[in-house]
C-alpha atoms as a PDB file:
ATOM      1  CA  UNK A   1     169.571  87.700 152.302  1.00  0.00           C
ATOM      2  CA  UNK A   2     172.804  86.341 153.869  1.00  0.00           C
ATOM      3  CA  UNK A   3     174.303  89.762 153.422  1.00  0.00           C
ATOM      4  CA  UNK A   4     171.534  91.765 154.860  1.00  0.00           C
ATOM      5  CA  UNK A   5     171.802  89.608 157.812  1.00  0.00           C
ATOM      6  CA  UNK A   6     175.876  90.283 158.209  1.00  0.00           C
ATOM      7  CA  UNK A   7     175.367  94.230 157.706  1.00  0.00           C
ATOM      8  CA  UNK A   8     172.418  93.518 160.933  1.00  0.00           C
ATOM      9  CA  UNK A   9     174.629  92.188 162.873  1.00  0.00           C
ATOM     10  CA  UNK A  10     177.367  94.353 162.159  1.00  0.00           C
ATOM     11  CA  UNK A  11     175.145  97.648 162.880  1.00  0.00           C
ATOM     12  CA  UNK A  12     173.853  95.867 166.290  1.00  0.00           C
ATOM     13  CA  UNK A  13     177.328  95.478 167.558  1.00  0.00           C
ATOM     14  CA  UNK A  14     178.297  99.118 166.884  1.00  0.00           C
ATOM     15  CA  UNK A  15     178.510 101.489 169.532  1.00  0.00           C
ATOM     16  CA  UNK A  16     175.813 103.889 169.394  1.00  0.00           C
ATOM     17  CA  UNK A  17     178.486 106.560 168.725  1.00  0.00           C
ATOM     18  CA  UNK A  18     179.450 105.020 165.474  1.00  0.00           C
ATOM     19  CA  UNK A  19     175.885 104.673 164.839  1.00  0.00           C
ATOM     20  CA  UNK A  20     175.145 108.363 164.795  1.00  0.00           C
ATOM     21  CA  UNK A  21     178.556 108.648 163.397  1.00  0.00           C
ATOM     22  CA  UNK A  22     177.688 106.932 160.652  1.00  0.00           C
ATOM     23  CA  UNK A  23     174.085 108.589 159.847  1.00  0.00           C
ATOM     24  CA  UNK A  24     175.519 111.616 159.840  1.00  0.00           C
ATOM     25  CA  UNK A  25     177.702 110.781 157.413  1.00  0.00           C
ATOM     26  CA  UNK A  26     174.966 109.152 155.070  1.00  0.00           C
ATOM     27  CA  UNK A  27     172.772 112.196 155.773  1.00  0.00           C
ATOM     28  CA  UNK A  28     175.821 114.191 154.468  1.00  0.00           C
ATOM     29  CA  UNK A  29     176.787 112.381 151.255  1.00  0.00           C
ATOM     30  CA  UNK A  30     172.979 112.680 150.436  1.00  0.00           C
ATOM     31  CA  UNK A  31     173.150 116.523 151.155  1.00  0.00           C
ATOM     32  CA  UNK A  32     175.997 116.534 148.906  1.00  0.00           C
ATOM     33  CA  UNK A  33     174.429 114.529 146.146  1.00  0.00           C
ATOM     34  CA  UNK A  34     171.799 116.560 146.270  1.00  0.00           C
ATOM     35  CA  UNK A  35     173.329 119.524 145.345  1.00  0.00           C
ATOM     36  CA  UNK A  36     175.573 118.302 142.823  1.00  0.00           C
ATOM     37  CA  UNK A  37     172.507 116.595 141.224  1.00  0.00           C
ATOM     38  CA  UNK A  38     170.587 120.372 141.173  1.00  0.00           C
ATOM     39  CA  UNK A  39     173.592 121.784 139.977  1.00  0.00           C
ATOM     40  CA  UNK A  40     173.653 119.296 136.742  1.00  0.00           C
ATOM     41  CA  UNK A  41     170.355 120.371 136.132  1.00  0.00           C
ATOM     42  CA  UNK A  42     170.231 123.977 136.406  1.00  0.00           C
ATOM     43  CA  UNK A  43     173.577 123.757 133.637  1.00  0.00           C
ATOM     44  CA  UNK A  44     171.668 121.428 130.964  1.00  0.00           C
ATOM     45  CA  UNK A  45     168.414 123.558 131.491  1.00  0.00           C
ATOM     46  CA  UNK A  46     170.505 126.390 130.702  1.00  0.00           C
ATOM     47  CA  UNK A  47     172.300 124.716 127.951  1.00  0.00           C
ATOM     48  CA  UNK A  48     168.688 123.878 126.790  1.00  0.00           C
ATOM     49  CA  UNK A  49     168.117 127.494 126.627  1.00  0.00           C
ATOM     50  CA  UNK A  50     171.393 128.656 124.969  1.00  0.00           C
ATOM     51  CA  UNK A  51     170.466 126.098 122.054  1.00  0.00           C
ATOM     52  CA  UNK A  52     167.043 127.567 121.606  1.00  0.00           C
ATOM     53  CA  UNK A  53     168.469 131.338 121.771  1.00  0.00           C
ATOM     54  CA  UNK A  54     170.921 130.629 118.885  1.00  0.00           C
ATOM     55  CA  UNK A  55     168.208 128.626 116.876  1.00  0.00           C
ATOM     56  CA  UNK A  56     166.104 131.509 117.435  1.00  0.00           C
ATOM     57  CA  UNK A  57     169.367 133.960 115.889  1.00  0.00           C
ATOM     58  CA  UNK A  58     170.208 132.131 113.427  1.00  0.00           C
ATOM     59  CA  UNK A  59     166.458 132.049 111.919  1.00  0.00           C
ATOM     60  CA  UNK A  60     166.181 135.202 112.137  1.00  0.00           C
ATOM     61  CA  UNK A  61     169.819 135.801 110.172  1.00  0.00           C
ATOM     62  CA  UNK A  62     168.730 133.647 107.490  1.00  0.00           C
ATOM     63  CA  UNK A  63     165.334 135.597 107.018  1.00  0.00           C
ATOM     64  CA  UNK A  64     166.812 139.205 107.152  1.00  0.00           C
ATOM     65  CA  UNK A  65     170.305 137.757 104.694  1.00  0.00           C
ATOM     66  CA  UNK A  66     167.466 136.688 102.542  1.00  0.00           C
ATOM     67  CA  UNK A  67     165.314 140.036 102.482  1.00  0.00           C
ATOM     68  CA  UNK A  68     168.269 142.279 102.424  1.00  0.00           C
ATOM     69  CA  UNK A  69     170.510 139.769 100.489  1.00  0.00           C
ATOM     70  CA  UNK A  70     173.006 140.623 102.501  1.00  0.00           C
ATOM     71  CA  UNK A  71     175.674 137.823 103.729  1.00  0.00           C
ATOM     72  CA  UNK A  72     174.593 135.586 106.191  1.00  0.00           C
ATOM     73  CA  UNK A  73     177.717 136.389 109.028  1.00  0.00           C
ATOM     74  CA  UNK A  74     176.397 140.146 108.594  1.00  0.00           C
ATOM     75  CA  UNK A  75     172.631 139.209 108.854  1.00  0.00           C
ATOM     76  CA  UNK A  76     174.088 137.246 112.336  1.00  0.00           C
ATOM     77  CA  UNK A  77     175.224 140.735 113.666  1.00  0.00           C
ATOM     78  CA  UNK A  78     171.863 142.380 112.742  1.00  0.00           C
ATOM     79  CA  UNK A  79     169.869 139.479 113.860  1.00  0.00           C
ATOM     80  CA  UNK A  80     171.611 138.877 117.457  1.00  0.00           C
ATOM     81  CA  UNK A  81     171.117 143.070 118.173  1.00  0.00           C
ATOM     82  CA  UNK A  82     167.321 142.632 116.703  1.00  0.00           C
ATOM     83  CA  UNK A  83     167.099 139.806 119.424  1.00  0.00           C
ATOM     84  CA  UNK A  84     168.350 141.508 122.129  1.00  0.00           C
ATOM     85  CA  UNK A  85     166.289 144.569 121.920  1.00  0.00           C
ATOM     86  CA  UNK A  86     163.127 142.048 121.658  1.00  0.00           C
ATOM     87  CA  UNK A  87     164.298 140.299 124.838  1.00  0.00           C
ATOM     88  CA  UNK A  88     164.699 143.778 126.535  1.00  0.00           C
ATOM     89  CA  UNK A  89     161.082 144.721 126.132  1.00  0.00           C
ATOM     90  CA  UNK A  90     159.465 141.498 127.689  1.00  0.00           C
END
């Protein structure tokens, strides 16, 4: 409470200069923090989607090394061009 009242007192005595000085400069660190916030998110979204790409590949390597038994590193090949002509018709 004691501090609340110091940082009162201390924004009354500013000028009103330093006032709008100074909400500008909130207004800008929260433009700033907002951006770097939506940037964090639009990278783990997109890691989220990476991880279920290569869970999708690598399902579909183990079912076509299994039919053709065929290695699994050359069922990756034939699964990740599979994939990409399935994502290329949606």
């Amino acid at each position: 409470m004691e501090k609340q009242l110091s940082l009162d007192k201390f924004y009354k005595k500013m000028t009103r200069e330093k006032k709008f000085e100074k909400m500008r400069e909130n207004q800008e660190n929260g433009r700033r923090m907002q951006t770097e916030l939506k940037e964090k998110i639009k990278i783990s979204l997109q890691e989220q989607d990476d991880q279920k790409e290569s869970d999708v590949i690598a399902n579909l390597a183990e079912n076509i090394a299994q039919r053709k038994k065929i290695p699994v590193i050359d069922a990756i090949v034939e699964a990740q061009e599979q994939y990409s002509t399935q994502r290329q018709k949606k």
